[in-house]
Structure formats: C-alpha cells, structure tokens
C-alpha atoms as a PDB file:
ATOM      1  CA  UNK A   1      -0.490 -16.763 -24.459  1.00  0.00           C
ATOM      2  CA  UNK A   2      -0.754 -18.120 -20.960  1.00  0.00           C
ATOM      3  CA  UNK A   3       1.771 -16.897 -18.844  1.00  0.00           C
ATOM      4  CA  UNK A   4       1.530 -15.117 -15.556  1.00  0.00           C
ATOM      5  CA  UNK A   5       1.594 -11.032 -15.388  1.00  0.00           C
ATOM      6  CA  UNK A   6       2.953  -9.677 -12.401  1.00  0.00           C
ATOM      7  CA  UNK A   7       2.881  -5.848 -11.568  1.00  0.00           C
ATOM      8  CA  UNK A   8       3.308  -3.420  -8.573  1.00  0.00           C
ATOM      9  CA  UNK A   9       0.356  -0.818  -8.020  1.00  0.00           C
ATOM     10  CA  UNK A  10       0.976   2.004 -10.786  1.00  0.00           C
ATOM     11  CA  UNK A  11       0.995  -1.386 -13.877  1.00  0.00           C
ATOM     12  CA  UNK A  12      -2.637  -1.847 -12.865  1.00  0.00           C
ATOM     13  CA  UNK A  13      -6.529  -0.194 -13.185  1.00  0.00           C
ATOM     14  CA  UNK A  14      -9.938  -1.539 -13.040  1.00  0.00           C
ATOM     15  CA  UNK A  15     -10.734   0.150 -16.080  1.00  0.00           C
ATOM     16  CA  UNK A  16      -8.178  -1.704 -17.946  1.00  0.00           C
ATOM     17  CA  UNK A  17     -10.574  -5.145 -16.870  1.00  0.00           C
ATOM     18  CA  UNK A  18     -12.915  -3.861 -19.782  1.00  0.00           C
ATOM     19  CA  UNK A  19     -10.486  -3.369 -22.221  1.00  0.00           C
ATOM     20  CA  UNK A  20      -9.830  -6.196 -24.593  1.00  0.00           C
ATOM     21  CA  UNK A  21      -7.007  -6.971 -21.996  1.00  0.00           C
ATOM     22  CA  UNK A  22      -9.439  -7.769 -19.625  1.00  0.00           C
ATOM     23  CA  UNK A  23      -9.810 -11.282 -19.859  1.00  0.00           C
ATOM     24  CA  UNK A  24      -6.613 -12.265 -19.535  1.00  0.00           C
ATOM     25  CA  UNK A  25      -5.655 -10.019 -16.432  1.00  0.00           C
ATOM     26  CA  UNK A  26      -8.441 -11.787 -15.409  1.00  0.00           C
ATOM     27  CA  UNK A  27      -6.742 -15.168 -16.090  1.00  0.00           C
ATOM     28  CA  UNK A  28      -3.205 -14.270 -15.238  1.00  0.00           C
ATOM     29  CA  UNK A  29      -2.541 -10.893 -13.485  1.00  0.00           C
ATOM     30  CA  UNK A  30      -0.784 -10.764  -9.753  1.00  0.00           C
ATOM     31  CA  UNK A  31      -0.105  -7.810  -8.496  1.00  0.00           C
ATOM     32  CA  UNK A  32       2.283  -7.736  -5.752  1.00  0.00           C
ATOM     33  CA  UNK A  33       1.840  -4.358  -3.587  1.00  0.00           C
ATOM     34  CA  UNK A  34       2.835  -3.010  -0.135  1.00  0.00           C
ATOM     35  CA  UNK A  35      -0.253  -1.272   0.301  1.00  0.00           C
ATOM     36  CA  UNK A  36      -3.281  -3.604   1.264  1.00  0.00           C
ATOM     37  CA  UNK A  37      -5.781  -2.741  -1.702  1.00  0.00           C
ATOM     38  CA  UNK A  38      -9.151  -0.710  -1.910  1.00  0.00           C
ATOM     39  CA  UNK A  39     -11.435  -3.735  -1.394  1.00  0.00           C
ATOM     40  CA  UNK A  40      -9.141  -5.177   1.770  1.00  0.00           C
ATOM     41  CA  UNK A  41     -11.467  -5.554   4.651  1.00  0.00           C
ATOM     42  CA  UNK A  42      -8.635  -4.378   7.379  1.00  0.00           C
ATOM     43  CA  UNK A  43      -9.603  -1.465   9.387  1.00  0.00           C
ATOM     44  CA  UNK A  44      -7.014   1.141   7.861  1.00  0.00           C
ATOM     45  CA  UNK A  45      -8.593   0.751   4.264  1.00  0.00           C
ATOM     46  CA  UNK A  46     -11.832   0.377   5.741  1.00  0.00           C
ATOM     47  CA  UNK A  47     -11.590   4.184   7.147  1.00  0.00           C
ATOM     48  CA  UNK A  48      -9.505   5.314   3.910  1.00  0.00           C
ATOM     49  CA  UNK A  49     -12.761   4.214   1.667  1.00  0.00           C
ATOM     50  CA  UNK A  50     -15.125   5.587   4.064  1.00  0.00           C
ATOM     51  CA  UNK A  51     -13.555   8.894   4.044  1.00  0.00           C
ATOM     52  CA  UNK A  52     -12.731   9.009   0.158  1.00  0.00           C
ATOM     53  CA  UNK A  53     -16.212   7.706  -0.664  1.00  0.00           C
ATOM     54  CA  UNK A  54     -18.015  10.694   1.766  1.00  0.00           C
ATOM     55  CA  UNK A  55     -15.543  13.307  -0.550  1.00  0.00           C
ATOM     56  CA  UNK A  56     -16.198  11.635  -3.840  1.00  0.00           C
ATOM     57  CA  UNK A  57     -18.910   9.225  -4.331  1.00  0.00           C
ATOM     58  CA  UNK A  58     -18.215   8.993  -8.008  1.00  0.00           C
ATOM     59  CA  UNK A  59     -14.770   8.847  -7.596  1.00  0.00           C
ATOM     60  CA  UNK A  60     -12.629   6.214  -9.186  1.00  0.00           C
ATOM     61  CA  UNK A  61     -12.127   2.934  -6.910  1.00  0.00           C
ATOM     62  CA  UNK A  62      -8.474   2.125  -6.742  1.00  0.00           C
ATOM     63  CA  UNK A  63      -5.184   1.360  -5.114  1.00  0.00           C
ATOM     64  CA  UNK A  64      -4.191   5.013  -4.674  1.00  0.00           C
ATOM     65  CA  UNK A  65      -7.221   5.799  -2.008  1.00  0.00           C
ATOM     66  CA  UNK A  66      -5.357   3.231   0.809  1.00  0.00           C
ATOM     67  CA  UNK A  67      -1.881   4.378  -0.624  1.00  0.00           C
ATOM     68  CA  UNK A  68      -2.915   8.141  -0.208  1.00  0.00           C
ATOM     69  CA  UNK A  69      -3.987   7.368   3.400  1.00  0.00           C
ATOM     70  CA  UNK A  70      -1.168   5.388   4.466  1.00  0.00           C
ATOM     71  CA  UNK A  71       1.313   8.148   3.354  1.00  0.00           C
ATOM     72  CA  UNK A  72      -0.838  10.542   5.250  1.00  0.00           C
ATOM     73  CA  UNK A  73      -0.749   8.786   8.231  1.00  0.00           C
ATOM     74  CA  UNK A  74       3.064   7.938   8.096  1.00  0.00           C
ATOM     75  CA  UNK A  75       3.492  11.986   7.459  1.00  0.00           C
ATOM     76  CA  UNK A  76       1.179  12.633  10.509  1.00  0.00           C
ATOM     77  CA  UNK A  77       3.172  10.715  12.990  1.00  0.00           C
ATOM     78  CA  UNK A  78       6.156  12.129  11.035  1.00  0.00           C
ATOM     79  CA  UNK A  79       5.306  15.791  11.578  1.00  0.00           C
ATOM     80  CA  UNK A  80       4.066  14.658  15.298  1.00  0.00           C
ATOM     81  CA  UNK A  81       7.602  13.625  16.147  1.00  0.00           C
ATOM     82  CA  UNK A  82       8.788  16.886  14.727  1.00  0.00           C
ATOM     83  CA  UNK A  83       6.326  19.049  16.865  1.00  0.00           C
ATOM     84  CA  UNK A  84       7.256  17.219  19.758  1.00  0.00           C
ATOM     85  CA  UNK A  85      11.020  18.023  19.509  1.00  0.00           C
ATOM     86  CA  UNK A  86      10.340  21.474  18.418  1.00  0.00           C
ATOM     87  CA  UNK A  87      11.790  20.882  14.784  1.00  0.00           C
ATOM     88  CA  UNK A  88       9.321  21.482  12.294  1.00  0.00           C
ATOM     89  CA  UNK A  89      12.663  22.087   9.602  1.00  0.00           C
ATOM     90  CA  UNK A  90      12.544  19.389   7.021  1.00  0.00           C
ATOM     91  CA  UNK A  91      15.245  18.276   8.405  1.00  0.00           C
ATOM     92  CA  UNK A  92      13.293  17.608  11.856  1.00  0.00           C
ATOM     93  CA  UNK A  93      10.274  15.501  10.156  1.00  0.00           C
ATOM     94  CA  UNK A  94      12.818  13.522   8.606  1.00  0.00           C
ATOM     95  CA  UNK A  95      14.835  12.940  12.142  1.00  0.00           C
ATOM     96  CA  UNK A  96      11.336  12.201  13.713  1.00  0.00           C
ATOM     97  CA  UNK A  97      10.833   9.896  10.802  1.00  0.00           C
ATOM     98  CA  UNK A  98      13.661   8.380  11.410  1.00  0.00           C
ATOM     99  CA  UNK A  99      12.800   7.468  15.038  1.00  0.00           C
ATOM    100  CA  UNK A 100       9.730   5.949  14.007  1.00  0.00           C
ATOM    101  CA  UNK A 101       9.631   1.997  14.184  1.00  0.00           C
ATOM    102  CA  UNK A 102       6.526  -0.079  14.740  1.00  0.00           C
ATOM    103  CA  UNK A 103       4.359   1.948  13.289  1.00  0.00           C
ATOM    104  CA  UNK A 104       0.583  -0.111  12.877  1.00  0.00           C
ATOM    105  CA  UNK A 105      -1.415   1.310  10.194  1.00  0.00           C
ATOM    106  CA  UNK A 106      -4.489  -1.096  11.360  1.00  0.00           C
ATOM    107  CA  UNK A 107      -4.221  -2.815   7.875  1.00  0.00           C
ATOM    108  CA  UNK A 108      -3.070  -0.844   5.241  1.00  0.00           C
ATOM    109  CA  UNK A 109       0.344  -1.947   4.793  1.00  0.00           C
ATOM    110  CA  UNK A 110       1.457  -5.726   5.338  1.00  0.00           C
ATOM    111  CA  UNK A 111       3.283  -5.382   8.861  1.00  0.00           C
ATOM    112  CA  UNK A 112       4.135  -2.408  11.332  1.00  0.00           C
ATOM    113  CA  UNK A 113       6.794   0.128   9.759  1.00  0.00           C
ATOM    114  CA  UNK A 114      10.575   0.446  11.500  1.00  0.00           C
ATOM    115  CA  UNK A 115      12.323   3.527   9.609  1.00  0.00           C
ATOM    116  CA  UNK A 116      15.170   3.318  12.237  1.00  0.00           C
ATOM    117  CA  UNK A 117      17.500   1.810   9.719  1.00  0.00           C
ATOM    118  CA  UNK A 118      17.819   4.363   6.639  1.00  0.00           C
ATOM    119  CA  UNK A 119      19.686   1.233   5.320  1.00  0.00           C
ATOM    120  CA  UNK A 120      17.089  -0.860   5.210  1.00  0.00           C
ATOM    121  CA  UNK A 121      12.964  -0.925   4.042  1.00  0.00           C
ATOM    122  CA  UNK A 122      10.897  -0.143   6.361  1.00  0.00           C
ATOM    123  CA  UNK A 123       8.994  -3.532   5.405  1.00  0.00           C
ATOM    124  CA  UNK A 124       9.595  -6.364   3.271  1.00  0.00           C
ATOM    125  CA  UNK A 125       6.331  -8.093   3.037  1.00  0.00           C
ATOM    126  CA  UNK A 126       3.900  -7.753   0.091  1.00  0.00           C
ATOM    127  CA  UNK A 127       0.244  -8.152  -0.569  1.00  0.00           C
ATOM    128  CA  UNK A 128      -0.537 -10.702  -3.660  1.00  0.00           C
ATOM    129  CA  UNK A 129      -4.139  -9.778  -4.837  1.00  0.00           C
ATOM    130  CA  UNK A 130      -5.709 -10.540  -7.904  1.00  0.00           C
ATOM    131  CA  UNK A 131      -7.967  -8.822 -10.669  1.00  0.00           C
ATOM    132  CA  UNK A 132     -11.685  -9.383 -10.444  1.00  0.00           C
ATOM    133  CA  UNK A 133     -14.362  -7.813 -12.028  1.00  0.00           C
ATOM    134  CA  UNK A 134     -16.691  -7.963  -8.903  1.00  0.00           C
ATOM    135  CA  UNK A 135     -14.460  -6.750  -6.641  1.00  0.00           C
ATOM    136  CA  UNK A 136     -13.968  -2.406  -6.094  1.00  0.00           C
ATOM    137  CA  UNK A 137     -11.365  -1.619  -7.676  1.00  0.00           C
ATOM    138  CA  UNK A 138     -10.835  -4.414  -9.349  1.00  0.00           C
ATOM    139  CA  UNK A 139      -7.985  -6.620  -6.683  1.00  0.00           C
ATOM    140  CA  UNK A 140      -9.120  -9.416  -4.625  1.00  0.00           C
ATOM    141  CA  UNK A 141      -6.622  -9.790  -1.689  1.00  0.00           C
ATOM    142  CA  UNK A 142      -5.309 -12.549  -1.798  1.00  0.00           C
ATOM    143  CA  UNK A 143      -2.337 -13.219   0.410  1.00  0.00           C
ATOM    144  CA  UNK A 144       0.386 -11.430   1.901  1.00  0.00           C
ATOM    145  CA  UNK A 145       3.837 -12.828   1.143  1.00  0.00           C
ATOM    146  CA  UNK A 146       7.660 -12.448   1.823  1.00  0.00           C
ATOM    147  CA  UNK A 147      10.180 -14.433  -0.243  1.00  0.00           C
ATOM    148  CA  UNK A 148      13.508 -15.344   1.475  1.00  0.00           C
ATOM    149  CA  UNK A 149      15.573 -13.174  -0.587  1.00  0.00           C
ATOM    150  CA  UNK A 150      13.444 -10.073   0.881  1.00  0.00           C
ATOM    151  CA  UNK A 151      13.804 -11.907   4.514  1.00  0.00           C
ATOM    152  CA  UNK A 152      17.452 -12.450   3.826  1.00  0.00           C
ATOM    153  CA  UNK A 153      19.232  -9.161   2.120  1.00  0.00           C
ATOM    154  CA  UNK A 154      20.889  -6.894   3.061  1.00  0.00           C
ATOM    155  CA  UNK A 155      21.611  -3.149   1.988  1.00  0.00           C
ATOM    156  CA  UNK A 156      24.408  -2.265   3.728  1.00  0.00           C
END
C-alpha cells in the first residue's frame, strides 16, 4: 500500500525505522508536530540536545528531549510571573500563565506563544518533518505549516 501516514509526536520513534515498518515510514510517514524536532538546527533544540546529551550520552534521540525543554521553559516564565506577583498558589502560575503572550522559545516551537486567550491555542502552526534513517532521531524538518482552517477557527 502507498498511501501517506500522518501522525503527531507520541505515533512516532526512530526505533520503529528498523522494524519491518521501516521502509515504508520511510516512504510515506509525515509527522505534523508543534514542537520543532531533535535534529532541528534552531537555537532552542540546539541547547535542549546539548544539555540532554551532557546528562545522557546514551540516551535515546527523540522528539520528547525539545518537547521536555519547551515545557520547562514555558513553566519557568510561568512560575517567574508568579514570583513576581507574589502568588506562587497554583492558581497564581496559572494567572501568570495566562498573562504570558509572545513568548520566543528561539526555535523550539513554530511561532512565539500568546496564552492571553484561554479560548484559543496558544499557536496554530505546525512543523511537517519526515522520517530518515540518517537523521537523530529519526525526523528531517521539513517545513512548518498552517492550514486555513487552523488560521480561520474559532473556539469561542
């Protein structure tokens, strides 16, 4: 069969590229993910692999290192908000959350975050990237995309 395979993050692994699924992934998987992937060359990702590699050299090579590191930043500026108000409740990162738009994670997501909204993602643009065997872990950025019906809906 010949058919495109699309997937989000967690419906992909490198390992799964030496499986006998491997050479059609190879052919026909896209994987369409918010966060830029482990081989990306952007600055964020750069400095996620750099630390994850110094912590564990053997470790496995995959989406969730960039993913990890984005959350960690978003939580950072989160729980900076919330120390700067003097609410360090849950319900204080979340306000601080909440007041956080443009945030630039040099890379590791498509554009700059806006949470200001609770109604409405805080982006709506994708990476496309897809699987290659000579590539750590496994997705070759490709493109970043977003469709009109992600430009055009609306939650509310």
């Amino acid at each position: 069969m010949n058919v495109p395979v699309i997937g989000h993050a967690p419906t992909f692994n490198p390992a799964l590229l030496d499986s006998p699924a491997g050479p059609a992934l190879l052919k026909n998987y896209y994987a369409f993910t918010s966060t830029a992937p482990y081989s990306s060359d952007e600055p964020g990702v750069k400095k996620a692999v750099e630390i994850y590699e110094a912590a564990a050299p053997k470790g496995a090579k995959g989406f969730e290192v960039p993913l990890a590191y984005a959350q960690a930043e978003l939580l950072t500026d989160a729980m900076k908000g919330a120390c700067k108000a003097g609410n360090l409740t849950p319900e204080g990162v979340v306000e601080a959350m909440r007041k956080t738009s443009d945030l630039d994670l040099d890379g590791l997501l498509t554009t700059p975050l806006d949470y200001t909204d609770a109604s409405q993602p805080p982006t709506r643009t994708v990476f496309i990237s897809r699987a290659d065997t000579d590539t750590p872990g496994g997705l070759k950025l490709g493109k970043t995309f977003e469709g009109p019906s992600g430009k055009g809906y609306t939650f509310k």
